[in-house]
Structure formats: structure tokens, C-alpha cells
Protein backbone atom coordinates (compact mmCIF):
# COMPACT_ATOMS: atom_id res chain seq x y z
CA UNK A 1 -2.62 7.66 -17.76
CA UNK A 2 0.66 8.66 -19.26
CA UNK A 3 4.19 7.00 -18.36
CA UNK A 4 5.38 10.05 -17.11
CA UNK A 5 2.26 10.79 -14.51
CA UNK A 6 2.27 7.26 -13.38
CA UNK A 7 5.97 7.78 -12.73
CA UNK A 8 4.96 10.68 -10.79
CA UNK A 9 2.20 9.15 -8.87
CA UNK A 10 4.32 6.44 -7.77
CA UNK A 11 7.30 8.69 -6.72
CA UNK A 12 4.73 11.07 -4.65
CA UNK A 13 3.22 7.79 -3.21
CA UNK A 14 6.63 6.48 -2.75
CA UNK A 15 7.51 9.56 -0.33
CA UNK A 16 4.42 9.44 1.08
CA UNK A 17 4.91 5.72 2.44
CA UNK A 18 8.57 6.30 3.76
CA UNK A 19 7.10 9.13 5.74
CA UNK A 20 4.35 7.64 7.08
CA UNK A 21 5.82 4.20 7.98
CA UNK A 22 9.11 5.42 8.97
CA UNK A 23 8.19 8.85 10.72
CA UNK A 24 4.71 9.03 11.71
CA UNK A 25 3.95 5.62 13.40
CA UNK A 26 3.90 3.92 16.51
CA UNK A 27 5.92 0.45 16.49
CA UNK A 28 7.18 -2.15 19.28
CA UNK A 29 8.96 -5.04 18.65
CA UNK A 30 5.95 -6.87 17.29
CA UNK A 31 3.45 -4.73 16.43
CA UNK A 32 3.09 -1.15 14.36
CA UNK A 33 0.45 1.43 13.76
CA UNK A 34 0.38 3.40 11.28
CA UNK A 35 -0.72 4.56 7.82
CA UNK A 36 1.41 2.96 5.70
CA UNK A 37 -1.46 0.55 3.96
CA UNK A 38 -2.92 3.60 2.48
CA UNK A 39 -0.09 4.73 -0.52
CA UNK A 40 0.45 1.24 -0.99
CA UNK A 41 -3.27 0.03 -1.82
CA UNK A 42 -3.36 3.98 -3.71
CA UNK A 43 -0.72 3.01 -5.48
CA UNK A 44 -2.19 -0.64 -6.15
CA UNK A 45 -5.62 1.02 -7.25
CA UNK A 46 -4.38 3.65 -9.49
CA UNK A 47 -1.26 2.07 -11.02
CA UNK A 48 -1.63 -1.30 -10.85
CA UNK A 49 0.54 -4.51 -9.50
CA UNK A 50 3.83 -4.36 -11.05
CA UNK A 51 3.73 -0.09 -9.97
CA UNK A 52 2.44 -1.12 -6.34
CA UNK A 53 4.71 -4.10 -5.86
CA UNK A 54 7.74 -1.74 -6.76
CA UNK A 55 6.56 1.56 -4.58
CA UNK A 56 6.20 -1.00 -1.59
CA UNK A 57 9.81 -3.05 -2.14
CA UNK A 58 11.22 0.78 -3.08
CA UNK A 59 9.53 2.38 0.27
CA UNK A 60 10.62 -0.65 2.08
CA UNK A 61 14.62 -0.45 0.76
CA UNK A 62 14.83 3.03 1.45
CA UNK A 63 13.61 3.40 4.44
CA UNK A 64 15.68 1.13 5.89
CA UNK A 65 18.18 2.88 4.26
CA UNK A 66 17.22 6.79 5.14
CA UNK A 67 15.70 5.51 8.79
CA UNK A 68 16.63 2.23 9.91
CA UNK A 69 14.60 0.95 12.88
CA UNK A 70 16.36 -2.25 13.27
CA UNK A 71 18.86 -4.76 11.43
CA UNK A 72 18.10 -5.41 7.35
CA UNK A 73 15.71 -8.69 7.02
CA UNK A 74 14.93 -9.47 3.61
CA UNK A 75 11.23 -11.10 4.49
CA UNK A 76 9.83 -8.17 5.72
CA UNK A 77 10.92 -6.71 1.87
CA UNK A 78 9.61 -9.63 0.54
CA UNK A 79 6.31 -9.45 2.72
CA UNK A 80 6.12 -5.69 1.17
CA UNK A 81 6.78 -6.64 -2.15
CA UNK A 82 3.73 -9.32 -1.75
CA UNK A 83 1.54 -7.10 -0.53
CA UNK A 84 1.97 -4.19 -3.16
CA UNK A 85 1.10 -6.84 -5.49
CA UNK A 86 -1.88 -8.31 -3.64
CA UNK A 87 -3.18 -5.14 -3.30
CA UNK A 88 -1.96 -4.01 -7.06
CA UNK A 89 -4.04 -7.47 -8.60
CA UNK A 90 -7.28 -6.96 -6.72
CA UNK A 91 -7.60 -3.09 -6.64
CA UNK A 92 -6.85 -1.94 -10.16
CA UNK A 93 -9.20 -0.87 -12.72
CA UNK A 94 -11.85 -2.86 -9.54
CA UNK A 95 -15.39 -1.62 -11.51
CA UNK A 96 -17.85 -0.33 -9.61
CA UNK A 97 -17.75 0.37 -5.95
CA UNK A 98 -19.55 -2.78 -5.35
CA UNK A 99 -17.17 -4.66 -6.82
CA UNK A 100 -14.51 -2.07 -5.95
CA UNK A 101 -15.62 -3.04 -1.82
CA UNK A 102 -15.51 -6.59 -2.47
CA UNK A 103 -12.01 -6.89 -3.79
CA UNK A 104 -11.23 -4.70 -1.05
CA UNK A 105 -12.75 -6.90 2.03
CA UNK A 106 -10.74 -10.02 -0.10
CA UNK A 107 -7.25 -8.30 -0.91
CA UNK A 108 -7.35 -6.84 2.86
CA UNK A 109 -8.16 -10.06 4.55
CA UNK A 110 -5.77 -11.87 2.32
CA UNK A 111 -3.10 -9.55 3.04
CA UNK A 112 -3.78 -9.41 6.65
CA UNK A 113 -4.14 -12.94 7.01
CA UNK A 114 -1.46 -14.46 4.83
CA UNK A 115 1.12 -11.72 4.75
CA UNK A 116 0.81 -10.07 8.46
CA UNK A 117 0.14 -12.61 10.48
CA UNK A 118 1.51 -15.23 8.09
CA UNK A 119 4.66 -14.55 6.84
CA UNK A 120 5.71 -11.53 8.93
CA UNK A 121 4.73 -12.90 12.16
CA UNK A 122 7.20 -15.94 11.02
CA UNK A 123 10.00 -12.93 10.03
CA UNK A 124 9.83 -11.38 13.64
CA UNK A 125 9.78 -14.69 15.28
CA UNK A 126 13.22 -15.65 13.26
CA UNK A 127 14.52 -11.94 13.60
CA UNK A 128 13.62 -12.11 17.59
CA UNK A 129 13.83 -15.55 18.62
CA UNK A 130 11.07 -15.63 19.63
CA UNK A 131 8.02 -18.77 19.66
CA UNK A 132 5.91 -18.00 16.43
CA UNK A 133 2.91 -19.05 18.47
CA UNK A 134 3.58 -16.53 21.80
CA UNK A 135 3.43 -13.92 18.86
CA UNK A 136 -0.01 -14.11 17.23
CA UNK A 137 -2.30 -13.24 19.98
CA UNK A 138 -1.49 -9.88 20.36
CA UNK A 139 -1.05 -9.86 16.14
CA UNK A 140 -4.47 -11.30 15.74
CA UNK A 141 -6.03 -8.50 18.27
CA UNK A 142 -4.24 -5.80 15.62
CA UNK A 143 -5.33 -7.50 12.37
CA UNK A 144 -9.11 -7.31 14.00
CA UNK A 145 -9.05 -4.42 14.73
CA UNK A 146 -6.99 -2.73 11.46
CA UNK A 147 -9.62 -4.59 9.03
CA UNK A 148 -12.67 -2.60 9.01
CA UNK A 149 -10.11 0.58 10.19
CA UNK A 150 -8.15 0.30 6.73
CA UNK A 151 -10.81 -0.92 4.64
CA UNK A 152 -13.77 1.42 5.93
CA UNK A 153 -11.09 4.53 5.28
CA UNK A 154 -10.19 2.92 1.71
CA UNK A 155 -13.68 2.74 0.91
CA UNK A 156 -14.18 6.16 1.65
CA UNK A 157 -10.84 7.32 -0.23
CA UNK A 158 -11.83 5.87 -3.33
CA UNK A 159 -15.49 7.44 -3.30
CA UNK A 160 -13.84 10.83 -2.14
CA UNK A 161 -11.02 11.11 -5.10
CA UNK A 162 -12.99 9.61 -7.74
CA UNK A 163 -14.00 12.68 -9.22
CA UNK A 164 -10.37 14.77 -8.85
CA UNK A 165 -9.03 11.15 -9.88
CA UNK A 166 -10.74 11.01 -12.85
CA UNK A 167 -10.61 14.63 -14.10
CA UNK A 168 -6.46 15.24 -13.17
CA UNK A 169 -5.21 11.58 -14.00
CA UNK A 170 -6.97 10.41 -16.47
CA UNK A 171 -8.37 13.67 -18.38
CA UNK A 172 -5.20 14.08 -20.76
CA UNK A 173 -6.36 17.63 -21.93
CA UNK A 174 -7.21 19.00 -18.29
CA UNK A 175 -3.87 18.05 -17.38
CA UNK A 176 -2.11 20.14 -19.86
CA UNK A 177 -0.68 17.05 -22.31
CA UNK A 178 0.08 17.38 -25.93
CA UNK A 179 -3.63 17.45 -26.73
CA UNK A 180 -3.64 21.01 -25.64
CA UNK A 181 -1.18 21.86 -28.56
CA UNK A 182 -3.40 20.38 -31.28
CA UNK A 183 -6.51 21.89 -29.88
CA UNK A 184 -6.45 24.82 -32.60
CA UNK A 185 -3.18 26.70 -30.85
């Protein structure tokens, strides 16, 4: 993939997580729904973990900026920034979907493990005084019930856009690039 449609990707996916984390989810003080794991573990799968790790610290930073929920808290970016590349290290260039659901079930329970209920359950208990311990019950109910959700739906992502994947990101000439020009013009 060139520099220039990875750049792309990773703006489109960029947009795509502001709106959906920021916009289009449900949150409470402790807990929040929404979408926002899928650009992020797109964007680890197709671009890789120094692309992911900066579309989820980038998605994070600006939309605080465009749509702040609550005060600035630089864990919560750095809990972004670890899971962009958790996701980014397990997910790219996975092999085949075997192996592609494997490091899926691992990167998902690692992130939802060590990062969700690990580090940003510590980042809400500092940012809300609250006991760390009085927050994990109804954290641990979430993370139960968001594993199979987010990794049954990546599964099925990844088997529904590998073909359009394949053919618009990674096929140079059906995307129009300079091997068009040389093709006998």
C-alpha cells in the first residue's frame, strides 16, 4: 500500500473514530458503549502499530478538543495510544483467518483486560475519586459482555472486506497508480 493511501486510510479511520466515540455512543461516568474499537483495530489490521497507535492518540486529542465530555486526563490518551498499538502488533499482516481469530481473541482480551479494566479503571478512579475496587464490578460485567460482541463483529469484518480490501488497497493498478501510465498509454 502506498504512503499516500495509508495516509488516507488513517485520516478516513481517524474521522470515523471521533464520530463514533464522541457522537454516537452512550457513556456514564464509568462506563461507555460504543463503536469506537472498530477504526482502531481497522486501522491496527490494515496499517499496522505505529499507524494505529497514532489514529487512536490523534482521535483521542481531538476529540477532546472538537467535543470535550469532561476535563483533559492524559491516561485515558495514553490508554488509547496502548491500545492502537496492541491492536496494531497483533492484527497486522495476522495470516490466515485462523491465525487472524487467534490474535484477535489475544489482542482483545489483552486490551480489555490490561488496558480497560487495568489502567483506565485506575484513570477514572484518580479522575473521580473514587475506590478503584467499587469500580470494576460493573467494568468487568461490560468487558464480558463487549468480548465476543467486538471480536465476533471483527471476525466478520475482516472476512467481509477481504476481497474489496485486497482489490482497492493493495491492487496498485485497480486503484489508478502510476502503473496505469506505463501500461502501454
Amino acid at each position: 500500500m502506498t504512503k499516500v493511501k495509508k495516509l488516507v486510510l488513517a485520516s478516513l479511520l481517524l474521522a470515523m473514530l471521533i464520530v463514533v466515540e464522541r457522537l454516537i455512543s452512550i457513556q456514564t461516568p464509568i462506563l461507555r458503549v460504543s463503536f469506537a474499537y472498530v477504526p482502531i483495530m481497522l486501522s491496527g489490521m490494515l496499517l499496522g502499530p505505529a499507524w494505529s497507535t497514532l489514529v487512536a492518540v490523534l482521535g483521542d486529542l481531538l476529540g477532546m478538543l472538537l467535543f470535550p465530555k469532561a476535563a483533559f486526563f492524559i491516561g485515558y490518551t495514553l490508554s488509547a495510544a496502548l491500545t492502537g498499538l496492541v491492536y496494531g502488533l497483533f492484527l497486522y499482516n495476522a495470516g490466515t483467518r485462523k491465525q487472524f481469530l487467534l490474535r484477535l481473541i489475544i489482542s482483545n482480551l489483552a486490551v480489555l483486560v490490561f488496558i480497560s479494566l487495568g489502567l483506565t479503571s485506575l484513570w477514572i478512579a484518580i479522575t473521580l475519586r473514587r475506590a478503584f475496587w467499587a469500580l470494576l464490578p460493573p467494568r468487568i460485567l461490560s468487558a464480558a459482555i463487549r468480548f465476543p460482541i467486538e471480536t465476533g463483529s471483527m471476525f466478520a469484518l475482516k472476512v467481509f472486506l477481504e476481497k474489496p480490501l485486497r482489490k482497492y488497497l493493495y491492487d496498485d493498478a485497480a486503484g489508478g497508480g502510476p502503473e496505469d501510465s506505463r501500461a502501454g498509454g
